[in-house]
N, C-alpha and C. Protein backbone atom coordinates (compact mmCIF):
# COMPACT_ATOMS: atom_id res chain seq x y z
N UNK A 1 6.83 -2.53 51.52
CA UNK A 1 5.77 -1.59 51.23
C UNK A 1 6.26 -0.15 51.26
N UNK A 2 7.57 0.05 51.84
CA UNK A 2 8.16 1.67 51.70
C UNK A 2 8.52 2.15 50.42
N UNK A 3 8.85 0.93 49.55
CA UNK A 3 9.19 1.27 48.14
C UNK A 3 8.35 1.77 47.70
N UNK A 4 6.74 1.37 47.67
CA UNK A 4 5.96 1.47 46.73
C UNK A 4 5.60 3.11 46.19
N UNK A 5 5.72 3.62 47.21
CA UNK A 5 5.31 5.48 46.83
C UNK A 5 6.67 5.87 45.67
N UNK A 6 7.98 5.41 46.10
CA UNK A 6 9.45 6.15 45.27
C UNK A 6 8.95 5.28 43.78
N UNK A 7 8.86 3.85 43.70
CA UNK A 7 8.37 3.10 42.76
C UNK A 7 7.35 3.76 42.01
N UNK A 8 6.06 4.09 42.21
CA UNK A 8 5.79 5.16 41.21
C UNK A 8 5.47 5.91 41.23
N UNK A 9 6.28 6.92 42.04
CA UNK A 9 6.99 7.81 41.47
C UNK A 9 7.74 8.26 40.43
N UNK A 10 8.85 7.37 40.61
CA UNK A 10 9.51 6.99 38.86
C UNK A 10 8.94 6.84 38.02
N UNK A 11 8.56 5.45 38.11
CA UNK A 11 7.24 5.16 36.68
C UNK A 11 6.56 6.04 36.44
N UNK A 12 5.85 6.93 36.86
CA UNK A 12 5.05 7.58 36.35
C UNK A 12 5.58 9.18 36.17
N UNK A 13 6.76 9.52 36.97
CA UNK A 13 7.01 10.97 36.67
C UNK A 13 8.23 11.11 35.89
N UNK A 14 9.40 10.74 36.79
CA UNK A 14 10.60 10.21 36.20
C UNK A 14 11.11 9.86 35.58
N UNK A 15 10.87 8.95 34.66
CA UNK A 15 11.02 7.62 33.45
C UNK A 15 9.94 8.50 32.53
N UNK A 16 8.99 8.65 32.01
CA UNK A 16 8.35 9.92 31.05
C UNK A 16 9.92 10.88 30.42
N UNK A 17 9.25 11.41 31.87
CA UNK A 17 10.60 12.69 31.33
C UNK A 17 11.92 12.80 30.53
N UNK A 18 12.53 11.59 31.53
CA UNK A 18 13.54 11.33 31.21
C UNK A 18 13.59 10.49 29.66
N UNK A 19 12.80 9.92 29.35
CA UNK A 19 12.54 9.45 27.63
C UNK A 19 12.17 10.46 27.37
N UNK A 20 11.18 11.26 27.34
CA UNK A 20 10.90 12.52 26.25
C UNK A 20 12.10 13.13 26.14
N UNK A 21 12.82 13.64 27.17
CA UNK A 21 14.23 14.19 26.94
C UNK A 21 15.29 13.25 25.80
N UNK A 22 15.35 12.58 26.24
CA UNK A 22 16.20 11.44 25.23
C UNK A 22 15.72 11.47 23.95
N UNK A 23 14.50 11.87 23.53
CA UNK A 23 13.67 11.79 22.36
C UNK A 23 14.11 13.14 21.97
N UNK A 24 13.56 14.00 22.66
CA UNK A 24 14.02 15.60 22.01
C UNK A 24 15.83 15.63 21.85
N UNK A 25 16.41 15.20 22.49
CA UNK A 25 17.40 15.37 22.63
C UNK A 25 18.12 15.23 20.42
N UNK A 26 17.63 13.53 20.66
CA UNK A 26 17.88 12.89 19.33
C UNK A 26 17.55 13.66 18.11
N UNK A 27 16.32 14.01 18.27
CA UNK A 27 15.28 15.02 17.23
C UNK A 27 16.36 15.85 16.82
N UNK A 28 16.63 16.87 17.43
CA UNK A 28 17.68 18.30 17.84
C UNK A 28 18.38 17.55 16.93
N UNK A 29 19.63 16.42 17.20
CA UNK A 29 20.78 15.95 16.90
C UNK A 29 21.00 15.42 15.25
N UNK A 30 19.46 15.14 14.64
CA UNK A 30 18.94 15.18 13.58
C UNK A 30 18.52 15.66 12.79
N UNK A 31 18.52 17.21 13.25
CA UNK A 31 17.50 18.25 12.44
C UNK A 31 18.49 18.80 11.31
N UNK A 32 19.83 19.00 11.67
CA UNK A 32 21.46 19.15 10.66
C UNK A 32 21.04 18.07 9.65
N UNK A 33 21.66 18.84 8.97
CA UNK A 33 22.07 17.82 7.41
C UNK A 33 24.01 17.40 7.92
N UNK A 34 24.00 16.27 7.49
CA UNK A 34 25.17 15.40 8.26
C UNK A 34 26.12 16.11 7.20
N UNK A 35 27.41 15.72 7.64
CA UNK A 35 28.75 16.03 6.43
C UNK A 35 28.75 15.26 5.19
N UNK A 36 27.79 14.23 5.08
CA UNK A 36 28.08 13.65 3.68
C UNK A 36 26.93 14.13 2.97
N UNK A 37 26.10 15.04 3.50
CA UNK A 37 24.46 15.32 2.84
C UNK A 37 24.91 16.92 2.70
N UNK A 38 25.74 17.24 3.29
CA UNK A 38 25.98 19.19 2.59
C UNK A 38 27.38 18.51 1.57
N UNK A 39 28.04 17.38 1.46
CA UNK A 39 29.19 17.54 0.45
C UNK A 39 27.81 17.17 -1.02
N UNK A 40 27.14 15.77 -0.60
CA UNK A 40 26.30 15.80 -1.94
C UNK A 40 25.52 16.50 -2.11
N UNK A 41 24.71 18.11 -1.77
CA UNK A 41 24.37 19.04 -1.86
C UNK A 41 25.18 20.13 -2.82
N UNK A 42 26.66 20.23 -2.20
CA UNK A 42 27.72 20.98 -3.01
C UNK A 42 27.91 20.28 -4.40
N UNK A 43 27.78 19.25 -4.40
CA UNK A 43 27.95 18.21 -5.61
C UNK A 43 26.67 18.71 -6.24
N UNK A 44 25.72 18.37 -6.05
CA UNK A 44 24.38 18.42 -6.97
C UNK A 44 24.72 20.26 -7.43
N UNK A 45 24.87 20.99 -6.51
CA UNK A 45 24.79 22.75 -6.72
C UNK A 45 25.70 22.55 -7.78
N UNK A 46 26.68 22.57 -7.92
CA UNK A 46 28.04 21.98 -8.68
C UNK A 46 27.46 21.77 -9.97
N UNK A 47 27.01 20.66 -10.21
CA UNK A 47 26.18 19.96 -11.32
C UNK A 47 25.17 20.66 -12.08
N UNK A 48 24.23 21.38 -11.10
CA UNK A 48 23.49 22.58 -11.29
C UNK A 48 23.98 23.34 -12.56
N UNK A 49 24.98 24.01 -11.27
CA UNK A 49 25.32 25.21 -12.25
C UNK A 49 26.10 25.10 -13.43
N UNK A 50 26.91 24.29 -14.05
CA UNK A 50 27.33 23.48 -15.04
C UNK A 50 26.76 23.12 -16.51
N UNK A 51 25.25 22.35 -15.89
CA UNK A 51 24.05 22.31 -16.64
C UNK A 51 23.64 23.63 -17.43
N UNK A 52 23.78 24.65 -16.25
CA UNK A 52 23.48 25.89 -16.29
C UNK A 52 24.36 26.58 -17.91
N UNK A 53 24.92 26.71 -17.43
CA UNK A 53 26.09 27.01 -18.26
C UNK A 53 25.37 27.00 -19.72
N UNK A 54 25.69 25.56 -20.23
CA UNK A 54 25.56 24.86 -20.76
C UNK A 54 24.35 25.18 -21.86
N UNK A 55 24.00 25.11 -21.01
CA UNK A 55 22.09 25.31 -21.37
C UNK A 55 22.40 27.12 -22.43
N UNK A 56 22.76 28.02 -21.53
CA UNK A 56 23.43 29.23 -21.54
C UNK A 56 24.33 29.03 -23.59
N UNK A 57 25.07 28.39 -22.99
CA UNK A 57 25.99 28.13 -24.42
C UNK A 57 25.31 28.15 -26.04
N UNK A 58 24.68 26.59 -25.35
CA UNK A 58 23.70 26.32 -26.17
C UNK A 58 22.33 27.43 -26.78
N UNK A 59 21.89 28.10 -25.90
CA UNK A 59 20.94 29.23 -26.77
C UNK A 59 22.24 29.96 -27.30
N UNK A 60 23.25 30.71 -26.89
CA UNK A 60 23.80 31.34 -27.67
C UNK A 60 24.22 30.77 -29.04
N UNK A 61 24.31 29.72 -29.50
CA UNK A 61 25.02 28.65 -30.88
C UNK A 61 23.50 29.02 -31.25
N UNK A 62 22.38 28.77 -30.93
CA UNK A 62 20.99 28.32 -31.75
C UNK A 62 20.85 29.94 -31.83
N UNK A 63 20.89 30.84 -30.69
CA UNK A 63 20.67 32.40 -31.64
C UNK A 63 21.82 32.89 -32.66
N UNK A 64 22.81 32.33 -32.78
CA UNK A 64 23.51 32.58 -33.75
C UNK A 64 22.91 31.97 -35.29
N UNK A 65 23.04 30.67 -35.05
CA UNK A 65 22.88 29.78 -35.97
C UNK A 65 21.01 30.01 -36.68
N UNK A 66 19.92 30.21 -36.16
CA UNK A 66 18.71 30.00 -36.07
C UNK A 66 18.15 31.16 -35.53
N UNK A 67 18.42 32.21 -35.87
CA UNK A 67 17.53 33.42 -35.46
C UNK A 67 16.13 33.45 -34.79
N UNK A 68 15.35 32.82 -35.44
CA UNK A 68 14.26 32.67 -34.67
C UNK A 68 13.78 30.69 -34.15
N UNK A 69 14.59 30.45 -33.54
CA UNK A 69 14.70 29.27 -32.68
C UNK A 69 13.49 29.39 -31.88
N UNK A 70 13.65 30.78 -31.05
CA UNK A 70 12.75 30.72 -29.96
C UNK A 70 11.28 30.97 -30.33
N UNK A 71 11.41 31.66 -31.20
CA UNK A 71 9.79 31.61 -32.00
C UNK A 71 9.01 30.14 -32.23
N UNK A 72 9.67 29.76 -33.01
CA UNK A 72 9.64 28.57 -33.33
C UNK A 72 8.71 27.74 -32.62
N UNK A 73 9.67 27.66 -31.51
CA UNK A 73 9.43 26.80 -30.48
C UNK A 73 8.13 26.62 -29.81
N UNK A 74 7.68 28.22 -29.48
CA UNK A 74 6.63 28.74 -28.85
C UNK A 74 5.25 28.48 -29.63
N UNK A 75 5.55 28.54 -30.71
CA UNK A 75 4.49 28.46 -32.17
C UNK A 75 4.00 26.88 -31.97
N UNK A 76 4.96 25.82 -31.66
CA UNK A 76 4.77 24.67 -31.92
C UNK A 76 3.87 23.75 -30.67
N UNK A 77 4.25 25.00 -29.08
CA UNK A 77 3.49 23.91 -28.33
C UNK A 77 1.88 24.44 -28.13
């Protein structure tokens, strides 16, 4: 019967805590983007700007080629 007061004690003060801690702890340890989620980030940015480009290129060929391309366009939707 001497146990029973330290007994819950724990249970009820001790053991809480000590899981919520373990919980926050994890949370924290998760909130980073890992090393393979900022390399496929750099990859997608990468890809991005490429597209970018591209896109870039391409109006310059159609304002060369098609003077009013962009008119056009605007007229039609």
């Amino acid at each position: 019967m001497n146990l029973e007061l330290p007994i819950i004690l724990l249970l009820t003060i001790v053991a809480p805590i000590a899981i919520i801690g373990h919980y926050i702890t994890e949370w924290r340890k998760q909130r980073g983007l890992s090393a393979e989620d900022e390399a496929s980030m750099d990859r997608l940015r990468s890809d991005a700007d490429k597209l970018e480009q591209r896109i870039h290129i391409m109006e310059r060929i159609l304002d060369d080629e098609v003077p009013d391309w962009r008119q056009r366009s605007h007229e039609q939707v």
